[in-house]
N, C-alpha and C. Protein backbone atom coordinates (compact mmCIF):
# COMPACT_ATOMS: atom_id res chain seq x y z
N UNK A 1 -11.60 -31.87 72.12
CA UNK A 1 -12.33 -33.11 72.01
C UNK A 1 -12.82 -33.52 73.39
N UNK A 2 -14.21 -34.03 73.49
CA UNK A 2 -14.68 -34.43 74.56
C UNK A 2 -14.74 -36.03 74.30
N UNK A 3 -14.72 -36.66 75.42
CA UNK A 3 -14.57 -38.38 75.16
C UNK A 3 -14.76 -38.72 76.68
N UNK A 4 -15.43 -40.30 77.07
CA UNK A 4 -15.41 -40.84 78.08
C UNK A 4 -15.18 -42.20 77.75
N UNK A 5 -14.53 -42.65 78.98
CA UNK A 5 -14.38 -43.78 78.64
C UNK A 5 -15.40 -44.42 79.79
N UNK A 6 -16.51 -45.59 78.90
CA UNK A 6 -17.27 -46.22 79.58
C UNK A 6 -17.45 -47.60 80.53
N UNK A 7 -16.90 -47.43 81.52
CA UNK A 7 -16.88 -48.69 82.27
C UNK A 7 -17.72 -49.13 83.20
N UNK A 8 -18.88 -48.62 83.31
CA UNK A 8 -19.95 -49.13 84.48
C UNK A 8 -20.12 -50.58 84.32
N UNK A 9 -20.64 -50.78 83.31
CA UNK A 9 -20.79 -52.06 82.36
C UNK A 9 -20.19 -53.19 83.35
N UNK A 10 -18.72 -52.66 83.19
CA UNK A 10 -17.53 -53.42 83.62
C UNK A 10 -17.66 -54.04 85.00
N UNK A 11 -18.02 -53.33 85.65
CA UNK A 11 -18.26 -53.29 87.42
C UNK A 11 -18.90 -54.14 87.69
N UNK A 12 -19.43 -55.16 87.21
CA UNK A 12 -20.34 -56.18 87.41
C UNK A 12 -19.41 -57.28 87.42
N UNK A 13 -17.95 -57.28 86.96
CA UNK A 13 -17.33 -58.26 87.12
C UNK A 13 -15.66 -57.78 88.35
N UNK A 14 -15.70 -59.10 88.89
CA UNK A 14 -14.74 -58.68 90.25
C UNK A 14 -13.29 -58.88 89.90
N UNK A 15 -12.38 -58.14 88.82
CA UNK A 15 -11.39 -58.12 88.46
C UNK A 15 -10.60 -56.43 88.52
N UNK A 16 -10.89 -55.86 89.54
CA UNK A 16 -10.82 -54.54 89.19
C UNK A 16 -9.18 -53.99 89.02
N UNK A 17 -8.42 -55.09 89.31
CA UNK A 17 -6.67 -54.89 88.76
C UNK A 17 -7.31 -54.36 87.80
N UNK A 18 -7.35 -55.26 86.66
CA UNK A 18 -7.84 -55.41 85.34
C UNK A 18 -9.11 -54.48 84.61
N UNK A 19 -9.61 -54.13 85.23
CA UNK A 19 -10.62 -52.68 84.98
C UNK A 19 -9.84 -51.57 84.32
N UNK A 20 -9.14 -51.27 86.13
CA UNK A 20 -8.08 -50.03 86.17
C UNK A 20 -6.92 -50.41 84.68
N UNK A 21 -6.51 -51.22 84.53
CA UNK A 21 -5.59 -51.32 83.50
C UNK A 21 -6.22 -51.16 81.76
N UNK A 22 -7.40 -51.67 81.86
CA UNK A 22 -8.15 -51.28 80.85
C UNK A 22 -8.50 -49.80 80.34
N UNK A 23 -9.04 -49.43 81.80
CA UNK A 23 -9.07 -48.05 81.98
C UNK A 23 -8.00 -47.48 81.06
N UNK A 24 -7.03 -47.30 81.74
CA UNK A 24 -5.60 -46.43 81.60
C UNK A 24 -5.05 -46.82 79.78
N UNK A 25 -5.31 -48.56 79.56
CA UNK A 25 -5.21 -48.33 77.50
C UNK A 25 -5.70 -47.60 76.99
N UNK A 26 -7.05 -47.21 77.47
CA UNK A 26 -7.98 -46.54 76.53
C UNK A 26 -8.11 -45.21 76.35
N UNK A 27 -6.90 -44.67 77.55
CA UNK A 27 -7.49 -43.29 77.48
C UNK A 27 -5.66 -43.18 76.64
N UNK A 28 -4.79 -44.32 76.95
CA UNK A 28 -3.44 -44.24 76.04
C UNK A 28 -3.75 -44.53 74.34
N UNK A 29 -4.63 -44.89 73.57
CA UNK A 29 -4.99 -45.32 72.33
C UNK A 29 -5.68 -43.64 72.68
N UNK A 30 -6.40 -43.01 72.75
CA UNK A 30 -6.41 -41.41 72.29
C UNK A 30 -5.41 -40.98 72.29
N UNK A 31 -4.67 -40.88 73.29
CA UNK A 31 -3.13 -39.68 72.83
C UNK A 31 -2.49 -40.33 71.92
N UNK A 32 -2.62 -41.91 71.82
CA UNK A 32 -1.48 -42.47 70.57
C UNK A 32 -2.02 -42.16 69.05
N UNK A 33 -3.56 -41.95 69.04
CA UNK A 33 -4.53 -41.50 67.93
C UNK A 33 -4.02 -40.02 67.63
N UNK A 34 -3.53 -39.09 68.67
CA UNK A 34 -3.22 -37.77 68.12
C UNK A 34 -4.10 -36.74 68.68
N UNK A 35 -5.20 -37.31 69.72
CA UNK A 35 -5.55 -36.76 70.63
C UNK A 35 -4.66 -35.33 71.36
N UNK A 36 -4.85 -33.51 71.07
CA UNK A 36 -4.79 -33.34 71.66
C UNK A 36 -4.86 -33.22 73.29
N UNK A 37 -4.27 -33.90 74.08
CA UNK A 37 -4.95 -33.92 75.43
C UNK A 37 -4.86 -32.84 76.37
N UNK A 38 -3.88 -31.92 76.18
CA UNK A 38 -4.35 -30.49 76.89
C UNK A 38 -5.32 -29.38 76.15
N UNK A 39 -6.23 -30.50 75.05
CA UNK A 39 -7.18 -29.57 74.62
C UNK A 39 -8.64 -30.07 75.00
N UNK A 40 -8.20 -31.65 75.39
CA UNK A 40 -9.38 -32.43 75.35
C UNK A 40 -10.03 -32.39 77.02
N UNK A 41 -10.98 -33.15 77.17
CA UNK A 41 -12.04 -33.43 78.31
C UNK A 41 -12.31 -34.89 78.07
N UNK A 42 -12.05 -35.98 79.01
CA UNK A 42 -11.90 -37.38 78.99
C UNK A 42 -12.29 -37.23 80.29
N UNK A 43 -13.17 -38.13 80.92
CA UNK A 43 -13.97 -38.42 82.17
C UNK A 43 -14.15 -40.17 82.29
N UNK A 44 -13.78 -41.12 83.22
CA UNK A 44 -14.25 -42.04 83.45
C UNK A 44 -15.51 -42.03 84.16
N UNK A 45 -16.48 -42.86 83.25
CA UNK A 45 -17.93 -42.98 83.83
C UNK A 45 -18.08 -43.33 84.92
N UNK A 46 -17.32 -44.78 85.51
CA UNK A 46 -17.52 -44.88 86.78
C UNK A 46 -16.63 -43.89 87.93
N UNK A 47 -16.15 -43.14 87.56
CA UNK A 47 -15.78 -41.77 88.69
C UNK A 47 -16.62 -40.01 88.91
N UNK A 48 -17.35 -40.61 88.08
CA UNK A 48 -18.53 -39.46 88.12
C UNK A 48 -19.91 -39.76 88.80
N UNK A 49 -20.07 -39.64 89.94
CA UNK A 49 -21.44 -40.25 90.60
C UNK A 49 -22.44 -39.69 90.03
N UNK A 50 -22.73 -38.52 89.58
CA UNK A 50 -23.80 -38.35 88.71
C UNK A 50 -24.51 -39.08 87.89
N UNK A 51 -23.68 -39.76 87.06
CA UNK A 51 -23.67 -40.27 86.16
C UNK A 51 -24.81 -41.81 86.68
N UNK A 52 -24.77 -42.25 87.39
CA UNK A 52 -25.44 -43.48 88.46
C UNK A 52 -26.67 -42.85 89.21
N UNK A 53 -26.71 -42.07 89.47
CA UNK A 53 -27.22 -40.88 89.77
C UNK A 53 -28.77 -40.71 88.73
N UNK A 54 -28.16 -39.64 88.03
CA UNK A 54 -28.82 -40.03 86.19
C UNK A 54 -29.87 -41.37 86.11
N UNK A 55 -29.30 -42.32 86.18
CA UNK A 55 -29.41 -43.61 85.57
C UNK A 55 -30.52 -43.97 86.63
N UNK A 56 -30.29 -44.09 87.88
CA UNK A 56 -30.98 -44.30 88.98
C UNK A 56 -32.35 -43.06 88.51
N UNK A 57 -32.86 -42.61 88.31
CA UNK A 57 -33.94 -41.36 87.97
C UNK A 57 -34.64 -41.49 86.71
N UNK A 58 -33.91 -42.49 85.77
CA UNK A 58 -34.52 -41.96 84.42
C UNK A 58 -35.22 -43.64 84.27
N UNK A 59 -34.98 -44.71 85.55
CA UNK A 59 -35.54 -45.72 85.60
C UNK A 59 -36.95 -45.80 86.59
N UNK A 60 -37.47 -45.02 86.71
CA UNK A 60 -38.39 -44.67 87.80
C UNK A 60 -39.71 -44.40 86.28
């Protein structure tokens, strides 16, 4: 299973305790779902610079 969890969104607000902790439920509600996770691929959006990258290019 491939999955990301999307938080760019998020970054616009200055609570980032609270990001990171969000973060970390969401990728715990897949393994509690039954998520193989040494089969899966899970990426946080905002740790992939590409990804901003991307976004920055396809607004031009």
């Amino acid at each position: 299973m491939n999955a990301s969890i999307v938080d760019v969104h998020a970054l616009t607000t200055w609570r980032p305790l609270k990001i990171r902790q969000n973060t970390m439920e969401m990728a715990q509600v897949g393994s509690r779902r039954g998520c193989a996770l040494k089969d899966s691929i899970i990426f946080v959006q905002s740790h992939v610079p590409q990804v901003m990258e991307l976004h920055t290019y396809a607004q031009w």
